[in-house]
Protein backbone atom coordinates (compact mmCIF):
# COMPACT_ATOMS: atom_id res chain seq x y z
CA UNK A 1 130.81 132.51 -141.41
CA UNK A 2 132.40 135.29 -142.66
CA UNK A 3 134.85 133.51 -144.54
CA UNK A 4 132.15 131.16 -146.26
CA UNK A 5 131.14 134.18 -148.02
CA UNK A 6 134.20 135.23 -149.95
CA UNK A 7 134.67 133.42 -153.16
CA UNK A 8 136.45 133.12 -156.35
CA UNK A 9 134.46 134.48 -159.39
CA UNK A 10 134.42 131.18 -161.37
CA UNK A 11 133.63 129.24 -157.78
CA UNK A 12 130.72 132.04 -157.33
CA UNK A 13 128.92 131.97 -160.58
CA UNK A 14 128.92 128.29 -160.26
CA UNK A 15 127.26 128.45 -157.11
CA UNK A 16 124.67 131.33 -157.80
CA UNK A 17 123.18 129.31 -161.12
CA UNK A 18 123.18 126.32 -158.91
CA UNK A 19 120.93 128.37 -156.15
CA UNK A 20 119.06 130.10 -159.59
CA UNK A 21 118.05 126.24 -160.76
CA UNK A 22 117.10 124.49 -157.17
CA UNK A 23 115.64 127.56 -155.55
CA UNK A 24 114.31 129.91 -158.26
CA UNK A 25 116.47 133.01 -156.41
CA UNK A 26 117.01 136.36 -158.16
CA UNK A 27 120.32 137.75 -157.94
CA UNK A 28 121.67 141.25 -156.87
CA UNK A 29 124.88 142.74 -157.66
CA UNK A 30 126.45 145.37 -156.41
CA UNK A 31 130.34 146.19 -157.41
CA UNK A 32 133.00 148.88 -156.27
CA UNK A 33 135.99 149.74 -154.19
CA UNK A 34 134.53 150.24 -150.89
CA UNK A 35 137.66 151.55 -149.62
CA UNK A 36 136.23 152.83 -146.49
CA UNK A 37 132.51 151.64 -145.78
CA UNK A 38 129.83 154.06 -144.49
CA UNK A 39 126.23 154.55 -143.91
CA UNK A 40 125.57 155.20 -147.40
CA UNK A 41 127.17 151.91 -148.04
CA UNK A 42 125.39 150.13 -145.54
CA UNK A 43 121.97 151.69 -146.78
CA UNK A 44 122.96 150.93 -150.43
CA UNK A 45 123.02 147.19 -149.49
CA UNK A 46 119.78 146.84 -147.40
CA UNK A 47 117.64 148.84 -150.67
CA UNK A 48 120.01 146.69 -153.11
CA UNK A 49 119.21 143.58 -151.11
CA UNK A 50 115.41 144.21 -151.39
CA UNK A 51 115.07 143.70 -155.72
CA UNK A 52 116.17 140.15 -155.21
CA UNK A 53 117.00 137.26 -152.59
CA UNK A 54 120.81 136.83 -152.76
CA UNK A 55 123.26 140.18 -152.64
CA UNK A 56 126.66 139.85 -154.32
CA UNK A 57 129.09 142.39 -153.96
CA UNK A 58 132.45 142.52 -155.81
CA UNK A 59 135.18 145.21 -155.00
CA UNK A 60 138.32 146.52 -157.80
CA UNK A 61 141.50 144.71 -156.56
CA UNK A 62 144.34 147.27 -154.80
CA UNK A 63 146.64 147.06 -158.38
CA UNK A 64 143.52 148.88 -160.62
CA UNK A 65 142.29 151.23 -157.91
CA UNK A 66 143.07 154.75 -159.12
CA UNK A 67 141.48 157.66 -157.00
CA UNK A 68 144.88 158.51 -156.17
CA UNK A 69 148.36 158.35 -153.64
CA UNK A 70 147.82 156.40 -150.91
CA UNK A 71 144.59 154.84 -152.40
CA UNK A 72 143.29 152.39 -151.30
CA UNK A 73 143.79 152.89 -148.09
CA UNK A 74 142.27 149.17 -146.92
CA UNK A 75 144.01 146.12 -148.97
CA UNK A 76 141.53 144.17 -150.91
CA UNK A 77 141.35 141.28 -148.57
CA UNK A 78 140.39 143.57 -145.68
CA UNK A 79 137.87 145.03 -147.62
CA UNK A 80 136.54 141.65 -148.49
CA UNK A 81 136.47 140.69 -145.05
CA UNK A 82 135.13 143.91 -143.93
CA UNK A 83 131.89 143.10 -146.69
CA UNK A 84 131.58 139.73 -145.86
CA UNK A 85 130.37 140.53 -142.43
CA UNK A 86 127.84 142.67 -143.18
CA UNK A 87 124.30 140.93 -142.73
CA UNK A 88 123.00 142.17 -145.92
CA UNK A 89 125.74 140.44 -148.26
CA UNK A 90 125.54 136.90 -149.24
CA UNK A 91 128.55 136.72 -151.14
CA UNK A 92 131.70 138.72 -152.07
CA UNK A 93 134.22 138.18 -154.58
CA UNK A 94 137.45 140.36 -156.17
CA UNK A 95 137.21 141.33 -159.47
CA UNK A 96 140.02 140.92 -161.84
CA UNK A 97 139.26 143.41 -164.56
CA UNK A 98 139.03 147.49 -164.39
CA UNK A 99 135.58 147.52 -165.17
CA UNK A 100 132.61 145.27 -163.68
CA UNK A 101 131.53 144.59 -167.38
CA UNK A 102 132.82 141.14 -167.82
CA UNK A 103 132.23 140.15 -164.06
CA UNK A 104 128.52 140.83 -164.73
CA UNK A 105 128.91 138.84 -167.69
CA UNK A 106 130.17 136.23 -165.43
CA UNK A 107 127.57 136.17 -162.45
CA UNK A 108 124.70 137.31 -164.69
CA UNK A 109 122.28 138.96 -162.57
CA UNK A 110 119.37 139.60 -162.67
CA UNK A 111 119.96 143.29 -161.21
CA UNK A 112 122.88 144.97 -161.23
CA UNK A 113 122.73 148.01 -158.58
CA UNK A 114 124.31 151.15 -158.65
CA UNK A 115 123.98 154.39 -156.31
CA UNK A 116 121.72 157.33 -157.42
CA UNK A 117 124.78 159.62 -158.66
CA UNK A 118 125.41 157.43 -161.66
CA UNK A 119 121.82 158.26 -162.53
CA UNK A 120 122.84 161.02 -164.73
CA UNK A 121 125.32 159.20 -167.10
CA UNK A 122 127.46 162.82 -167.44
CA UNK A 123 128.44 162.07 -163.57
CA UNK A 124 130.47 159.13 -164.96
CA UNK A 125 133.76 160.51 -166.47
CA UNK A 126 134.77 156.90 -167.29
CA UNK A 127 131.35 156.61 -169.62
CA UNK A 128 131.56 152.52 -168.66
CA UNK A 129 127.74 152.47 -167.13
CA UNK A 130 126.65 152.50 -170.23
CA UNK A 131 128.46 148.93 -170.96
CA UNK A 132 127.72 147.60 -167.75
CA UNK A 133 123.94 148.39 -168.73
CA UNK A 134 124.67 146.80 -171.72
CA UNK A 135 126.20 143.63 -169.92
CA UNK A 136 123.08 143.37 -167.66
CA UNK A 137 120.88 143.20 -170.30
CA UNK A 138 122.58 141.03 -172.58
CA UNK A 139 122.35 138.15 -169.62
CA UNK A 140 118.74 138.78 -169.05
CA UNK A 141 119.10 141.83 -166.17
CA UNK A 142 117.97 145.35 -165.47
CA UNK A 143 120.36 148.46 -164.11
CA UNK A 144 118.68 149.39 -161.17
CA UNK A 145 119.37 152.70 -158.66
CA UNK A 146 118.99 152.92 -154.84
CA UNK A 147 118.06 156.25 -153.97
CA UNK A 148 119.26 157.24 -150.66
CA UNK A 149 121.52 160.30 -149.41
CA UNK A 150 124.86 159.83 -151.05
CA UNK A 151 128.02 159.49 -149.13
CA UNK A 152 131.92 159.69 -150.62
CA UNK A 153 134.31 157.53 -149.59
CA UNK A 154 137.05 159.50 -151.22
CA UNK A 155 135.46 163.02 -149.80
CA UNK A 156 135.91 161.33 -146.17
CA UNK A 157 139.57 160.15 -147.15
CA UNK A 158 141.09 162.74 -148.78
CA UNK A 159 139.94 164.60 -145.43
CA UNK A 160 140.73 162.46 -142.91
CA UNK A 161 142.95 159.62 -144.07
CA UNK A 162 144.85 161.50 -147.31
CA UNK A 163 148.58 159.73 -147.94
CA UNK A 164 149.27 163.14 -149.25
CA UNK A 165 151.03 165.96 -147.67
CA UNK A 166 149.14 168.61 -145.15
CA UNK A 167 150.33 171.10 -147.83
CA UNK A 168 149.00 169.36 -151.11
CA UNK A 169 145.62 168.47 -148.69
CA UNK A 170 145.48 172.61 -147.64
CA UNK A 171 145.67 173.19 -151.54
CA UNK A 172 143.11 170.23 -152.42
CA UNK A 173 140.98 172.04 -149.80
CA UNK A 174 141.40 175.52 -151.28
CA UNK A 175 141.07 174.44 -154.82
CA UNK A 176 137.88 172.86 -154.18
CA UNK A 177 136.38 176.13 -152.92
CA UNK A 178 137.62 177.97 -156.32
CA UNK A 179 136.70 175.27 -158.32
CA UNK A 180 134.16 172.35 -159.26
CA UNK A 181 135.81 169.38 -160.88
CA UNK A 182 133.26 169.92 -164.17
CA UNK A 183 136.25 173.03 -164.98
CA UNK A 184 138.92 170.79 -165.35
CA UNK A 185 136.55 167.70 -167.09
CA UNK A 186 134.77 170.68 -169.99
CA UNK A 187 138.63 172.25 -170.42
CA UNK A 188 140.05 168.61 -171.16
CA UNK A 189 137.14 167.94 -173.58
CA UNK A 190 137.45 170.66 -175.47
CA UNK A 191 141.18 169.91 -176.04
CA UNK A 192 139.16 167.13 -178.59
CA UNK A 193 138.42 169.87 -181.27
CA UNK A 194 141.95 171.17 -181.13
CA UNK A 195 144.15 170.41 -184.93
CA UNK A 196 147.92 170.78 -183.43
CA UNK A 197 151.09 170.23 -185.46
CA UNK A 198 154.02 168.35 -182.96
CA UNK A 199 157.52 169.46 -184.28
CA UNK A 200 160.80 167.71 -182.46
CA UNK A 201 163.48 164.97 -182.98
CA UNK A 202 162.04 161.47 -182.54
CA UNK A 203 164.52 159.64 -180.06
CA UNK A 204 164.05 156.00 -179.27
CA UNK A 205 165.03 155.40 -175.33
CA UNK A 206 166.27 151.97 -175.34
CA UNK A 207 166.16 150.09 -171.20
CA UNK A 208 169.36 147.33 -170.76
CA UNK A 209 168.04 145.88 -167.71
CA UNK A 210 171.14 144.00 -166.22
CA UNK A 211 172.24 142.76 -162.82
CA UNK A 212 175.39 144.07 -161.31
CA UNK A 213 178.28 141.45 -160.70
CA UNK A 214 180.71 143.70 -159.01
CA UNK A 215 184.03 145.09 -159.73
CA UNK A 216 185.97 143.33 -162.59
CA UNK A 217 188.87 141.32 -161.46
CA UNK A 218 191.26 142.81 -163.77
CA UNK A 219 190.49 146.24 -164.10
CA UNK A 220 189.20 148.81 -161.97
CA UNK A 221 185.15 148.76 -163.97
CA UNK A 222 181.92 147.53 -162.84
CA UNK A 223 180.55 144.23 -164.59
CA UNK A 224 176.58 143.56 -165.11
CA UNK A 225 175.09 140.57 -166.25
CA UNK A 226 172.81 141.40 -169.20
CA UNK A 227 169.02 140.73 -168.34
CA UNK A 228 166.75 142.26 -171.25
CA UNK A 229 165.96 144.79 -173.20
CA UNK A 230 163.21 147.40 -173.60
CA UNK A 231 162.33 149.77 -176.23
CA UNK A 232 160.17 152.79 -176.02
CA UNK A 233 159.46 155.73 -178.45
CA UNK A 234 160.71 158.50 -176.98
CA UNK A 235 161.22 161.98 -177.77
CA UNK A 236 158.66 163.90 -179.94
CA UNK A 237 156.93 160.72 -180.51
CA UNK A 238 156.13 160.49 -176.79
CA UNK A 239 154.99 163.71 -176.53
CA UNK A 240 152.89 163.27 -180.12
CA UNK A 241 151.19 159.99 -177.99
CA UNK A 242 150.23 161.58 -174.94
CA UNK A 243 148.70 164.99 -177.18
CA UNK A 244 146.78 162.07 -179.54
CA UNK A 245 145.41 160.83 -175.91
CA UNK A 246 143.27 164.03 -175.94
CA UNK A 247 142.72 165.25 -179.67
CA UNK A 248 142.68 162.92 -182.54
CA UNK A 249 143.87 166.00 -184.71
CA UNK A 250 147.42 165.09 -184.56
CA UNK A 251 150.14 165.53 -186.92
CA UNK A 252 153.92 165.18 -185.98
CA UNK A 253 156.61 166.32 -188.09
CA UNK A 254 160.38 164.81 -186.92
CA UNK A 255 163.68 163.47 -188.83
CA UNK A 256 164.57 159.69 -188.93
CA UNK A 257 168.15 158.91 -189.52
CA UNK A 258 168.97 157.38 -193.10
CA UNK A 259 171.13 154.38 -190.70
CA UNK A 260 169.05 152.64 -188.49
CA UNK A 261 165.99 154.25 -189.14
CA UNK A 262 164.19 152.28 -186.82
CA UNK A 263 160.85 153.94 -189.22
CA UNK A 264 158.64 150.23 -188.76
CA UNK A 265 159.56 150.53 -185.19
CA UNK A 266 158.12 154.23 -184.51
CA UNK A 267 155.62 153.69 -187.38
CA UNK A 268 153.94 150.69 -185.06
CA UNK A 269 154.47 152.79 -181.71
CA UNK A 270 152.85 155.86 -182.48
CA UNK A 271 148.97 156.68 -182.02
CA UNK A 272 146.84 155.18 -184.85
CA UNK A 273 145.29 158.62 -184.58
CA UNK A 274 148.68 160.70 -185.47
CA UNK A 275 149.49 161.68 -189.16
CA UNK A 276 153.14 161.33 -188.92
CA UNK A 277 155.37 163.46 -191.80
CA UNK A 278 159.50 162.11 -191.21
CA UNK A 279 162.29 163.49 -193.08
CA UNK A 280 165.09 161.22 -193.66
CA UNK A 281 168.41 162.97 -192.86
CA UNK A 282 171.20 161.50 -194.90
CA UNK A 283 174.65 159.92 -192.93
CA UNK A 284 172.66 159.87 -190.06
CA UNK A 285 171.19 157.73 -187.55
CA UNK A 286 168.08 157.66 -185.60
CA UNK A 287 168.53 159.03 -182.42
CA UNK A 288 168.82 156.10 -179.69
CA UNK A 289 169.75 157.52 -175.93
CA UNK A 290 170.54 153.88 -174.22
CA UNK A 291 170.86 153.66 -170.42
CA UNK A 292 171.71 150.76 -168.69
CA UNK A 293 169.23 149.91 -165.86
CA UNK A 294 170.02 147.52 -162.49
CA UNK A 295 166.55 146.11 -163.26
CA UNK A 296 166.27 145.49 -158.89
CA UNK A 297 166.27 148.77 -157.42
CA UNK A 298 165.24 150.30 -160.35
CA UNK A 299 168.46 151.95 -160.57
CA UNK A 300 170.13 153.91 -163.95
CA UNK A 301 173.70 152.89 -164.47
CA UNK A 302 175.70 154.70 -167.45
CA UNK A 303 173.94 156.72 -171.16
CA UNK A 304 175.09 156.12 -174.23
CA UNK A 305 173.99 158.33 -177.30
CA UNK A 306 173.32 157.23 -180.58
CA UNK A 307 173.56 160.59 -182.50
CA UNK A 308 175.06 162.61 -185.45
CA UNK A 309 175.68 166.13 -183.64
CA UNK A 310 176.31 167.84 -187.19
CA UNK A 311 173.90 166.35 -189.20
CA UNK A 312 173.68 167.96 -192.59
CA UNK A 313 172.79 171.23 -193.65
CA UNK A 314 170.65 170.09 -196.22
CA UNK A 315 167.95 168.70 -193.62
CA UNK A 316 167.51 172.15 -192.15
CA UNK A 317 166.38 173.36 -195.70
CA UNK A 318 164.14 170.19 -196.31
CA UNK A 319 162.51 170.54 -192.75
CA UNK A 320 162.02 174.59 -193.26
CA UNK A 321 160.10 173.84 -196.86
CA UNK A 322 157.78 171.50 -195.52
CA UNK A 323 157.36 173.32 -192.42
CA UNK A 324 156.71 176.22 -194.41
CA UNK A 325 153.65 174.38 -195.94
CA UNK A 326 151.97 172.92 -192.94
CA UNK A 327 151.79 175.53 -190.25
CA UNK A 328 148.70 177.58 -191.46
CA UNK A 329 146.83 174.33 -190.94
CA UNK A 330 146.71 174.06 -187.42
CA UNK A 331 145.52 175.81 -184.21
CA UNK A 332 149.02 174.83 -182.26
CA UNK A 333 152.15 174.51 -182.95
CA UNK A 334 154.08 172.09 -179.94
CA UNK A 335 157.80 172.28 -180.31
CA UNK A 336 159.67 169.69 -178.33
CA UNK A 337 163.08 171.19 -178.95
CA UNK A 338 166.24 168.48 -177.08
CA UNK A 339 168.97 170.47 -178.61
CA UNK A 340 170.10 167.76 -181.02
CA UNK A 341 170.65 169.41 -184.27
CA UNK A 342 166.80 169.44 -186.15
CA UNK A 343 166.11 173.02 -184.81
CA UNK A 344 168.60 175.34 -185.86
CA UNK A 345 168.07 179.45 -186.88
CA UNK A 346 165.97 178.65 -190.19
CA UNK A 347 163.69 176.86 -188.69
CA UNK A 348 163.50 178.73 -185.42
CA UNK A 349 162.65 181.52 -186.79
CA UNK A 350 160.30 180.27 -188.81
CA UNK A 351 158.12 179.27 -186.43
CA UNK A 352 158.65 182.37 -184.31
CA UNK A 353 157.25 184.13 -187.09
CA UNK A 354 154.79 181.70 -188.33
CA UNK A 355 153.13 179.33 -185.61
CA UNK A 356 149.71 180.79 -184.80
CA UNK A 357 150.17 179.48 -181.88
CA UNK A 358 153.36 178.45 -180.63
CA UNK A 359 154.30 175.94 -177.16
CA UNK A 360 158.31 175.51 -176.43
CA UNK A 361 159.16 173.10 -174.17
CA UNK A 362 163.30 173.19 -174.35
CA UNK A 363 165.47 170.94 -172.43
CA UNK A 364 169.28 170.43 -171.43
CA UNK A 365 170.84 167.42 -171.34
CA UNK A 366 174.02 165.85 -171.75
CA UNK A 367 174.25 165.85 -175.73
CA UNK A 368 173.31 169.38 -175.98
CA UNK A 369 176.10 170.08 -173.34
CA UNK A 370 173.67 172.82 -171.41
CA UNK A 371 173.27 175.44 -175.05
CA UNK A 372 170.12 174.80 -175.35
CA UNK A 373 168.37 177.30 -173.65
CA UNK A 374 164.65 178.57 -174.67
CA UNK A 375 165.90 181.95 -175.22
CA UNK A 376 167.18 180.83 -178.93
CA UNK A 377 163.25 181.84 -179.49
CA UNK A 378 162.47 185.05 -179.62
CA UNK A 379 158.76 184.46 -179.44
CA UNK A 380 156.43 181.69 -177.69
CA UNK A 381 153.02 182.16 -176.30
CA UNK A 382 153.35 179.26 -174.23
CA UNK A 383 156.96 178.21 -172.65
CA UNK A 384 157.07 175.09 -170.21
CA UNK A 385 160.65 174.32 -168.63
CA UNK A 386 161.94 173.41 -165.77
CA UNK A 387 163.30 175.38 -162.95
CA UNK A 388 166.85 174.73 -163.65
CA UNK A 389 166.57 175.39 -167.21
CA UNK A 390 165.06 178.82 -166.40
CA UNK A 391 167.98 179.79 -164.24
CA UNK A 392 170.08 178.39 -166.87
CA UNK A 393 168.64 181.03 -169.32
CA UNK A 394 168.78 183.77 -167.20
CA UNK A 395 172.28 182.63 -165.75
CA UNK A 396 170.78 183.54 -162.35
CA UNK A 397 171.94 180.54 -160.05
CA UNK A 398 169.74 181.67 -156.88
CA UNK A 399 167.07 184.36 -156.75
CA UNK A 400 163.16 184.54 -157.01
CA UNK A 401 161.83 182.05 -159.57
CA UNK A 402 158.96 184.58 -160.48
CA UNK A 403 161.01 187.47 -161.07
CA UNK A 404 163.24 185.22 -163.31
CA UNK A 405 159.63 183.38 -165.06
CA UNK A 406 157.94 187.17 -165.58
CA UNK A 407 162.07 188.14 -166.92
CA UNK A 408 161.92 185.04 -169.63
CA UNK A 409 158.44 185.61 -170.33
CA UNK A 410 158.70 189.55 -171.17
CA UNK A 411 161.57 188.40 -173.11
CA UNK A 412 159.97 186.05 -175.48
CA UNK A 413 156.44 188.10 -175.28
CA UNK A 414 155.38 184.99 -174.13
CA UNK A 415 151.54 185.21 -172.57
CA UNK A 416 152.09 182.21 -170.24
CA UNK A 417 154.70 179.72 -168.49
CA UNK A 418 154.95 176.77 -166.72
CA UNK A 419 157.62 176.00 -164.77
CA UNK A 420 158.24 172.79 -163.18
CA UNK A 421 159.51 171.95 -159.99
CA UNK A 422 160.08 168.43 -159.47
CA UNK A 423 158.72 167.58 -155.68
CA UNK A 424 157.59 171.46 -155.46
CA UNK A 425 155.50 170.86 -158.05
CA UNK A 426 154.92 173.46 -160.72
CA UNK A 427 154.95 177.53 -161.15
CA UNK A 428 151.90 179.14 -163.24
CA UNK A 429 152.48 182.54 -164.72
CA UNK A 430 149.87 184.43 -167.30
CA UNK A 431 150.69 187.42 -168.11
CA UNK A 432 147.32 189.32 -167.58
CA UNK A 433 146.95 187.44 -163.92
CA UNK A 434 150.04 186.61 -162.65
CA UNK A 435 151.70 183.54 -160.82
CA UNK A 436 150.07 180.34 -158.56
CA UNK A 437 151.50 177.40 -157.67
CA UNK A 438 150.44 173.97 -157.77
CA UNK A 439 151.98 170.55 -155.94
CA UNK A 440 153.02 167.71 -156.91
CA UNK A 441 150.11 165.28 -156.64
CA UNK A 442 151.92 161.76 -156.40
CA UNK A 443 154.07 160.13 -153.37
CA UNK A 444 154.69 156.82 -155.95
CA UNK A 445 157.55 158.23 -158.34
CA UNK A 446 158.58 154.83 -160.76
CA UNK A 447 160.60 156.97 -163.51
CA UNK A 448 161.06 160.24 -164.26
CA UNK A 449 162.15 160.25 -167.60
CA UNK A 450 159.39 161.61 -169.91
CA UNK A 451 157.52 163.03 -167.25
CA UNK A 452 158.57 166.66 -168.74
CA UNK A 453 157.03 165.83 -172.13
CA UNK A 454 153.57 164.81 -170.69
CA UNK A 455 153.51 167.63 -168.45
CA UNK A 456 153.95 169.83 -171.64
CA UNK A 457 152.01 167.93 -174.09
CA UNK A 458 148.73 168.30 -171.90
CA UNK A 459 149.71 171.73 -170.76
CA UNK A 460 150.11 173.36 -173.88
CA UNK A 461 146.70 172.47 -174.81
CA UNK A 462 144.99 173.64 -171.41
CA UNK A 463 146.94 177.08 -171.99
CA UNK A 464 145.97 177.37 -175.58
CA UNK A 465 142.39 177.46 -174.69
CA UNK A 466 142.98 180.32 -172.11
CA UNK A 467 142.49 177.69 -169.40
CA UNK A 468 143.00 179.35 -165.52
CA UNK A 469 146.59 179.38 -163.79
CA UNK A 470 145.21 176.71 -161.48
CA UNK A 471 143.09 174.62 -163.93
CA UNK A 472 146.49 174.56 -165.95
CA UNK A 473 148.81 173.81 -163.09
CA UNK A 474 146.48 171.22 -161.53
CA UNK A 475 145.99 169.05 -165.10
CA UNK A 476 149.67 169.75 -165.63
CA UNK A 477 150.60 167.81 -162.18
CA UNK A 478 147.77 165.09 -162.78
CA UNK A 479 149.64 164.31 -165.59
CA UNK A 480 152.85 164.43 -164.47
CA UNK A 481 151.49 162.21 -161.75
CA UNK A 482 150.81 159.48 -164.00
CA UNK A 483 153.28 159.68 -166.59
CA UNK A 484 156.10 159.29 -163.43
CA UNK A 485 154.39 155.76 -161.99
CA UNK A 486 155.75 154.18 -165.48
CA UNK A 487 159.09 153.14 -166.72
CA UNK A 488 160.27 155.53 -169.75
CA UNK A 489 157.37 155.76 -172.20
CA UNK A 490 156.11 152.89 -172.11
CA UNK A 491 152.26 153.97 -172.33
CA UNK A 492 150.84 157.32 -172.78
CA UNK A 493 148.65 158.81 -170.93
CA UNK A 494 144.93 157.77 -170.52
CA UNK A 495 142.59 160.46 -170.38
CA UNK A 496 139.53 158.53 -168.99
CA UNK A 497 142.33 157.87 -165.89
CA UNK A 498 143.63 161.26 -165.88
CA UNK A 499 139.59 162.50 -165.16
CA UNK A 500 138.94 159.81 -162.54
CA UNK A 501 142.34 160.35 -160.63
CA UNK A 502 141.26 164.30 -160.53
CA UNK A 503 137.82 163.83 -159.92
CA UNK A 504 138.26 161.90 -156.87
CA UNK A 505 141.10 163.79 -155.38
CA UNK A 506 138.53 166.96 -155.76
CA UNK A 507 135.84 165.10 -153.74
């Protein structure tokens, strides 16, 4: 019996204008995770069931849940199973699509059901009831509510069945007594009205996906067999895309190399929202940083840079003219600074003594050799580095991370810092309230590279606006939480997901 009710989408919409014609039935449709089924559910169904004759329910498939680790917590085809036994349901069906908009316009029902919390359309961070209305009514339906005591799935989960550490639940928990989600959804919106300028060298990080073969026979090297090859803006540009995810008020300023400029490349990859400005520095290349990648495990082999480390001094001068021109525009000024050559003295101090508002996010790596440290700026409101890069600077190897933040910060006059911490999460500091810390809020860790720059793209913007310690640290690891479930850069960040993967872990 139970099994008779579970049915493909095409099979089911075949079957429900079939029943439609011969019987004259109206249809009800219901659609959602149902990760863990409750009373609410159950009552949901039986007031659903009663605007029609026949009750469909559809659930998201596992791959497009996101309310967070561990989520869901029942595979699809137990939930199915689960649903399909429940008196009230006639049929149930997986959805293949994020949103239930082209299911409906698939089963075509006559009402499509939702709980009484989507009532108020602001309770919806995704803003999609609005075209599932519209998707109702185009096939001759109505939106309907039930109105019974709401119940959360995710408030009972992240309780009782949370993937997460007892440490990252504890802060959950103490968070949610600080703080109502609305905080962190009104202090992401208002990111929208911010103009910010993006200033750092564009880098394109180039995947060689290949298959290790062993040791050569005639010399003592490894030998891959090449697989494929990915490309990925990188760099600034990354950065640029996740900032454009928030504010359409974008403009990056970077250098492409006069040799392989790769300029239709970056051009096509960046945000059609971003008003990019490139200077072309001459006998130069575009940066490329190329790893090779055993494709199965994900595993990094070997780096190879594609770089001029002297690049001429004439760029400097160009950069520091036009630089000179553009930063009274803008509210913030986001310098992603990888110690390649673009920002040297000039144009350091230029922006130490011009940026209204000025971010820093400085990083060591191999082609900056570990010189690269953010004290080269002698001013920053906002500094975000990582913990190893802050020891770096102060050349303390052990000792208390907040004595060394408030050290850097004094240092630079800098009125806040964020400090990440890979696993640990990340270190808050403002100046007129001090330090909190916030954990990492992901267990599924894909790639790490370009994490950083989303952390500090978002960040920047949260701190701008005078945003808490733990409203800051909280987006900051949200973000960092997405950006490290894909490879490289290969998408930015999506704001809509960013709000729902929040919202439900604050439930």
């Amino acid at each position: 019996m139970t099994d008779s009710k579970i049915k493909d989408l095409d099979e089911l919409s075949v079957i429900l204008a079939e029943r439609r014609e011969k019987e004259n039935l109206k249809v009800v449709h219901c659609h959602g995770i149902f990760d863990l089924v409750h009373i609410g559910h159950i009552r949901h169904f039986k007031e659903a069931r009663g605007f029609g004759d026949i009750l469909v329910v559809t659930i998201t498939p596992d791959h497009l849940v996101n309310k967070g680790p561990g989520r869901p917590v029942f595979t699809e085809s137990l939930r199915l199973e689960f649903l399909a036994g429940l008196d009230a349901v006639d049929y149930v069906a997986l959805n293949r699509w994020p949103t239930a908009v082209k299911t409906i316009a698939c089963l075509k029902p006559d009402f499509y059901v939702k709980g009484v919390e989507y009532r108020d359309v602001e309770n919806d961070v995704t803003g999609k009831i609005t075209d599932e209305q519209q998707a109702v009514e185009d096939g001759g339906g109505k939106l309907v509510f039930t109105d019974d005591v709401v119940y959360s799935s995710s408030a009972l989960i992240n309780r009782h069945l949370s993937a997460l550490p007892e440490p990252v639940v504890h802060f959950l928990q103490s968070f949610r007594e600080r703080h109502d989600f609305r905080e962190i959804q009104e202090t992401i919106e208002r990111c929208a009205a911010l103009k910010v300028l993006v200033i750092g060298e564009t880098i394109i990080d180039e995947y060689q996906y290949c298959q290790t073969m062993g040791k050569s026979g005639k010399e003592p090297i490894l030998a891959a067999q090449y697989l494929a090859t990915e490309r990925n803006i990188g760099g600034v540009l990354a950065a640029t895309n996740h900032i454009a995810a928030i504010t359409p008020n974008v403009t990056v300023v970077s250098q492409l190399g006069e040799i392989d400029s790769n300029e239709a490349f970056v051009r096509e990859s960046l945000s059609s929202s971003v008003h990019p400005e490139f200077l072309t520095v001459k006998n130069s290349p575009t940066i490329v940083k190329r790893r090779y990648v055993e494709k199965y495990p994900f595993q990094k082999l070997f780096e190879i840079y594609v770089i001029n480390e002297h690049p001429p001094l004439q760029a400097q001068h160009d950069l520091r003219e036009r630089l000179a021109t553009l930063l009274p525009d803008f509210d913030l000024v986001v310098v992603t600074d990888y110690g390649h050559g673009m920002l040297e003295d000039d144009v350091v101090d230029l922006l130490c003594d011009k940026a209204p508002y000025l971010a820093v996010n400085t990083q060591k790596n191999a082609g900056n050799h570990g010189f690269n440290t953010v004290s080269k700026y002698r001013r920053a409101d906002f500094v975000c580095i990582s913990e190893q890069e802050l020891r770096l600077d102060a050349r303390k190897r052990t000792g208390n991370a907040e004595e060394l933040t408030r050290f850097i910060a004094d240092q630079l006059s800098c009125r806040g810092m964020l400090v990440t911490q890979g696993r640990d999460g990340c270190l808050c500091y403002k100046h007129d309230s001090g330090f909190s810390r916030a954990p990492a809020l992901t267990t599924n860790i894909r790639d790490r590279v370009g994490a950083g720059d989303a952390v500090f793209a978002v960040a920047s913007m949260c701190s701008y606006l005078g945003a808490p310690n733990d409203i800051v640290g909280i987006i900051a690891n949200g973000v960092g939480a997405q950006a490290v479930e894909t490879v490289c850069n290969r998408d930015a960040i999506d704001k809509i997901r960013l709000l729902k993967y929040l919202q439900h872990l604050l439930k």
